[in-house]
Every structure is written in C-alpha cells, then in structure tokens.
Protein backbone atom coordinates (compact mmCIF):
# COMPACT_ATOMS: atom_id res chain seq x y z
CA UNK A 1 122.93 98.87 112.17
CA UNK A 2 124.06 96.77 115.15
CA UNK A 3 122.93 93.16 115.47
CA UNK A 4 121.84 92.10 119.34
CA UNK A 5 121.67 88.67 120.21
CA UNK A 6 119.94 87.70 123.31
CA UNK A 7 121.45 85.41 125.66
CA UNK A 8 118.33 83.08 127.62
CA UNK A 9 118.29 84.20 131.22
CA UNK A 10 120.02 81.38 133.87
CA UNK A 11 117.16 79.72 135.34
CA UNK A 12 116.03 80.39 138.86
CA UNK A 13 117.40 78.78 141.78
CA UNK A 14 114.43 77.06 143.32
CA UNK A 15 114.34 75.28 146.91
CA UNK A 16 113.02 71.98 147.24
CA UNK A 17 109.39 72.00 148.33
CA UNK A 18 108.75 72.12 152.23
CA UNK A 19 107.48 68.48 153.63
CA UNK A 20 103.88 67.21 154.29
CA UNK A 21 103.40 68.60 157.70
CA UNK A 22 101.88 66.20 160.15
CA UNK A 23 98.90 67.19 162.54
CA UNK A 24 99.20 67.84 166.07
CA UNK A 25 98.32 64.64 167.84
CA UNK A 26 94.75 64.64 169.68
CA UNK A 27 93.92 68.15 168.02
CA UNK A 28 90.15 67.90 166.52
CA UNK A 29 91.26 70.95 164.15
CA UNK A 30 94.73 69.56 162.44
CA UNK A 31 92.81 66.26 161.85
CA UNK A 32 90.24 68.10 159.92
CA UNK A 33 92.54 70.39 157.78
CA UNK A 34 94.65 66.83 157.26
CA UNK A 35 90.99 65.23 156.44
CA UNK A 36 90.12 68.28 153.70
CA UNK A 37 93.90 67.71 152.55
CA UNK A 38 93.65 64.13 151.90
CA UNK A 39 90.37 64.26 150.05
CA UNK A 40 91.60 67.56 147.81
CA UNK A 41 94.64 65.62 146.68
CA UNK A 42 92.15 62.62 145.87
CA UNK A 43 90.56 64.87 143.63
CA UNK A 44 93.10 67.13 142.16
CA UNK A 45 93.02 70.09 144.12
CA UNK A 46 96.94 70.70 144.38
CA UNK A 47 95.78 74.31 145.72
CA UNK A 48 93.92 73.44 148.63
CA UNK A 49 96.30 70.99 149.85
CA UNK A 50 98.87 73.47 149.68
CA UNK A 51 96.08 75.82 151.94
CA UNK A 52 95.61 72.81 154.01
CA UNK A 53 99.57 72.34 154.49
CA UNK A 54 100.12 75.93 155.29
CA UNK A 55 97.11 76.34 157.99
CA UNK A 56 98.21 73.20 159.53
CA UNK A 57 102.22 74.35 159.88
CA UNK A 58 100.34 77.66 161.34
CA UNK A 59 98.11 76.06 164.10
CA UNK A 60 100.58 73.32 165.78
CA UNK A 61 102.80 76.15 166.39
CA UNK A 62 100.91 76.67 169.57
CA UNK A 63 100.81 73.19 170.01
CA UNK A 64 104.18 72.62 169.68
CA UNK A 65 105.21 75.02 172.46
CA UNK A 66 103.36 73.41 174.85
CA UNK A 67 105.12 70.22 174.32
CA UNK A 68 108.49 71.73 175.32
C-alpha cells in the first residue's frame, strides 16, 4: 500500500484592500452613502460599509468626468 502525504496548499496572493473613497464634493447623494457608511462602521456593519464604499466609487464616476 502506498503512503500519500499531503503538502498544505501556498496561500493565496491577496491585494491590499482598495482605499476609503471620498464623496464627490457638493453631491447630496455621496454625502448620504458616506453618512450610512460612517454610522454602519459605528455599529459593526463591515458589510454595508463595504456597499457604501462600492456605490460611492460607482456614482462620482460621473462626477469625476465633469471635472476634467
């Protein structure tokens, strides 16, 4: 009977996280999402403040254009 061994997989190569986007200035909609961000991370809600980040990266993209 053969004997395997099993060798532990290398670990991923993970990138570092993205950073805290900021809002758009003057836009009524990025300071909400970064209002609901702020008071998920106050309570614990890692989750929604990653939802929070991601919808605010996606709406100042128009914003952003404009400014160039």
């Amino acid at each position: 009977m053969t004997t395997m061994t099993a060798e532990p997989a290398p670990a991923p190569d993970l990138p570092l996280p993205l950073a805290r986007p900021k809002p758009a200035p003057r836009c009524k909609v990025c300071v909400a999402l970064d209002r609901q961000r702020s008071e998920a991370q106050a309570a614990g809600d890692y989750s929604k403040v990653s939802e929070c980040n991601v919808e605010i990266r996606a709406h100042r993209s128009p914003h952003r254009r404009r400014q160039l």
